[in-house]
C-alpha atoms as a PDB file:
ATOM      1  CA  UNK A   1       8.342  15.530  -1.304  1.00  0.00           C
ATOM      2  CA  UNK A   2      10.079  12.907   0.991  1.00  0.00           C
ATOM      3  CA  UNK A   3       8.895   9.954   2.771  1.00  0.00           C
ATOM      4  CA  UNK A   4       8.120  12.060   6.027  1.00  0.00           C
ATOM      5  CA  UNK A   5       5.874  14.344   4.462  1.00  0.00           C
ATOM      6  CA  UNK A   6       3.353  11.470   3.773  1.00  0.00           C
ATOM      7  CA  UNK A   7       0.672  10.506   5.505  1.00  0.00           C
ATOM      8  CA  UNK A   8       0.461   7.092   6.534  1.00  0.00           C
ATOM      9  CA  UNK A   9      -2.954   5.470   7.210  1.00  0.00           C
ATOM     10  CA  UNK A  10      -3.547   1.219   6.971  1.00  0.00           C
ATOM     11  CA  UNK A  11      -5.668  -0.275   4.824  1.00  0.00           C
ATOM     12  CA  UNK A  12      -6.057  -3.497   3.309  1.00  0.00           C
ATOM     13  CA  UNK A  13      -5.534  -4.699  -0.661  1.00  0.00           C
ATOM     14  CA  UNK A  14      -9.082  -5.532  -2.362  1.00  0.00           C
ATOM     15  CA  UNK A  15      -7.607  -5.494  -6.023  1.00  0.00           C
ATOM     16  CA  UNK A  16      -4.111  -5.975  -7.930  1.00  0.00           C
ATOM     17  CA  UNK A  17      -3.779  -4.243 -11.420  1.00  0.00           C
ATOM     18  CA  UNK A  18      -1.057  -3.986 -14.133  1.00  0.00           C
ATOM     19  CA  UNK A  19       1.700  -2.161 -13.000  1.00  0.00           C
ATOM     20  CA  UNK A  20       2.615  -2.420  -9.573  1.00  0.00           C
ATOM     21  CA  UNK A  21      -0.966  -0.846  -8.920  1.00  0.00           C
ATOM     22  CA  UNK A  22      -3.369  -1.736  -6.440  1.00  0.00           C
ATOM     23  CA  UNK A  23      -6.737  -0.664  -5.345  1.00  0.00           C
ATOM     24  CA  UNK A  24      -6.872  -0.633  -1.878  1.00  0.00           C
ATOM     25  CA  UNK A  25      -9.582  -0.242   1.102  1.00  0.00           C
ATOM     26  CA  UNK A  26      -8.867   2.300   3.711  1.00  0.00           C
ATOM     27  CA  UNK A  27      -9.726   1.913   7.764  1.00  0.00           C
ATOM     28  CA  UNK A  28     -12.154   4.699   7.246  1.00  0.00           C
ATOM     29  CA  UNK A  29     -14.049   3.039   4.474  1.00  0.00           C
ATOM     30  CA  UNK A  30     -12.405   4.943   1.729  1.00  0.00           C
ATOM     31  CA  UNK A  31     -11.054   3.375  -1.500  1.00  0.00           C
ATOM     32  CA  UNK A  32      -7.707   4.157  -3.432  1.00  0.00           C
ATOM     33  CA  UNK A  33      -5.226   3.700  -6.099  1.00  0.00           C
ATOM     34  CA  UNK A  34      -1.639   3.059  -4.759  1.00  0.00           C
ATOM     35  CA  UNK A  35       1.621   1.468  -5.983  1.00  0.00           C
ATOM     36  CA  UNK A  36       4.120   0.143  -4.693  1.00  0.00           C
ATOM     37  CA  UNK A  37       7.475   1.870  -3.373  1.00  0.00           C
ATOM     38  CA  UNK A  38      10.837   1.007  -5.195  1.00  0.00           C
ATOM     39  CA  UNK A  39      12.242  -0.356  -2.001  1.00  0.00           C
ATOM     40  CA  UNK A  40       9.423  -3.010  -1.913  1.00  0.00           C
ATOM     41  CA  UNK A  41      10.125  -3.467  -5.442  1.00  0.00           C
ATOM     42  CA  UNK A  42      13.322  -3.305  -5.513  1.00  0.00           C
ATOM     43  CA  UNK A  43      13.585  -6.297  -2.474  1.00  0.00           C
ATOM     44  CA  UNK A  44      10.609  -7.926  -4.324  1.00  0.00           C
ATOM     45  CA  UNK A  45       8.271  -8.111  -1.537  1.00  0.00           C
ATOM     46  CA  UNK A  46       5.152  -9.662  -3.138  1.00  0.00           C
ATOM     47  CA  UNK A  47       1.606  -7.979  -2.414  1.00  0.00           C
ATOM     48  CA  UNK A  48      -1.409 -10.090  -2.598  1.00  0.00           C
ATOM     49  CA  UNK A  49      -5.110  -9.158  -2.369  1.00  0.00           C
ATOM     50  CA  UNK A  50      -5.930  -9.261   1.531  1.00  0.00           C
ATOM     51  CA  UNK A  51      -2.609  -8.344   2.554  1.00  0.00           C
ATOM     52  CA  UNK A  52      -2.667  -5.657   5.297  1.00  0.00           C
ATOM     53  CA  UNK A  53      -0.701  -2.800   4.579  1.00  0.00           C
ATOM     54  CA  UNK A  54       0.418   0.387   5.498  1.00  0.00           C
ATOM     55  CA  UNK A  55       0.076   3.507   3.076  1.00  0.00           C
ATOM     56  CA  UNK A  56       1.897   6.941   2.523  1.00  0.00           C
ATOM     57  CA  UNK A  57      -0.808   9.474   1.245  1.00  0.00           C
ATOM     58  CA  UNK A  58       0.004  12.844  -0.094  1.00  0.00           C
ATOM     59  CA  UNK A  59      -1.230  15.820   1.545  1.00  0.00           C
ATOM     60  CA  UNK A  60      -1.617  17.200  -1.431  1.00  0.00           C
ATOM     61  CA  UNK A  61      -3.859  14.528  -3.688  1.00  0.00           C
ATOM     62  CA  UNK A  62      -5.046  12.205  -1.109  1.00  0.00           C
ATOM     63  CA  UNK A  63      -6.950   9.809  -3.996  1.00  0.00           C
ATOM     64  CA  UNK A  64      -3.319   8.136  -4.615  1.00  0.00           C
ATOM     65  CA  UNK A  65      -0.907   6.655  -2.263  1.00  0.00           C
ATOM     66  CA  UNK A  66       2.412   4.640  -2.493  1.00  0.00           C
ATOM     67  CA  UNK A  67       2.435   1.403  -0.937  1.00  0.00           C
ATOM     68  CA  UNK A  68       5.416   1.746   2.097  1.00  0.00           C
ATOM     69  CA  UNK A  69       5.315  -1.848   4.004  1.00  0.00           C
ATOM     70  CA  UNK A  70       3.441  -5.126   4.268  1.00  0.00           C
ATOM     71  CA  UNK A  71       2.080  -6.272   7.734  1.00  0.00           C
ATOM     72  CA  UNK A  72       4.056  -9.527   8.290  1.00  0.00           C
ATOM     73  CA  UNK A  73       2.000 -11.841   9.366  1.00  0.00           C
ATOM     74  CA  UNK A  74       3.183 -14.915  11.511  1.00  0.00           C
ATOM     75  CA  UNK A  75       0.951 -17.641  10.630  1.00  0.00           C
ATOM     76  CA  UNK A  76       1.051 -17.100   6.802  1.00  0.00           C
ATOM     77  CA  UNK A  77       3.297 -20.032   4.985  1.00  0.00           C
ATOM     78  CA  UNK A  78       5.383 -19.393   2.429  1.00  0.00           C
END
């Protein structure tokens, strides 16, 4: 399945677990396990708990997702 076939929804990170897993909140109040995509590892953008984010969910098995991109955010310091 590629990239296009997912369904992306936003949803903010409420917990970081071994891995490259994260739980994370949807906008419609649900909660899931994702992880991270290799080109956000692979560019190591760091995810925090808070961050807003934007999440690919399978049609398929919509309790896990793969984290896609991290909302920048212009008054965050580095």
């Amino acid at each position: 399945m590629s990239r296009d076939d997912l369904v992306r929804v936003e949803g903010v990170i409420t917990s970081a677990n071994t891995g490259s897993q994260f739980s994370v909140k949807l906008a419609n109040g649900h909660e899931i396990r994702a992880r991270l995509s290799g080109r956000l590892r692979r560019f190591h953008i760091r995810v925090i708990v808070g961050d807003r984010v934007t999440i690919g969910l399978s049609p398929y098995d919509p309790s896990h997702g793969l984290i896609l991109a991290r909302e920048r955010l212009a008054h965050r310091r580095r």
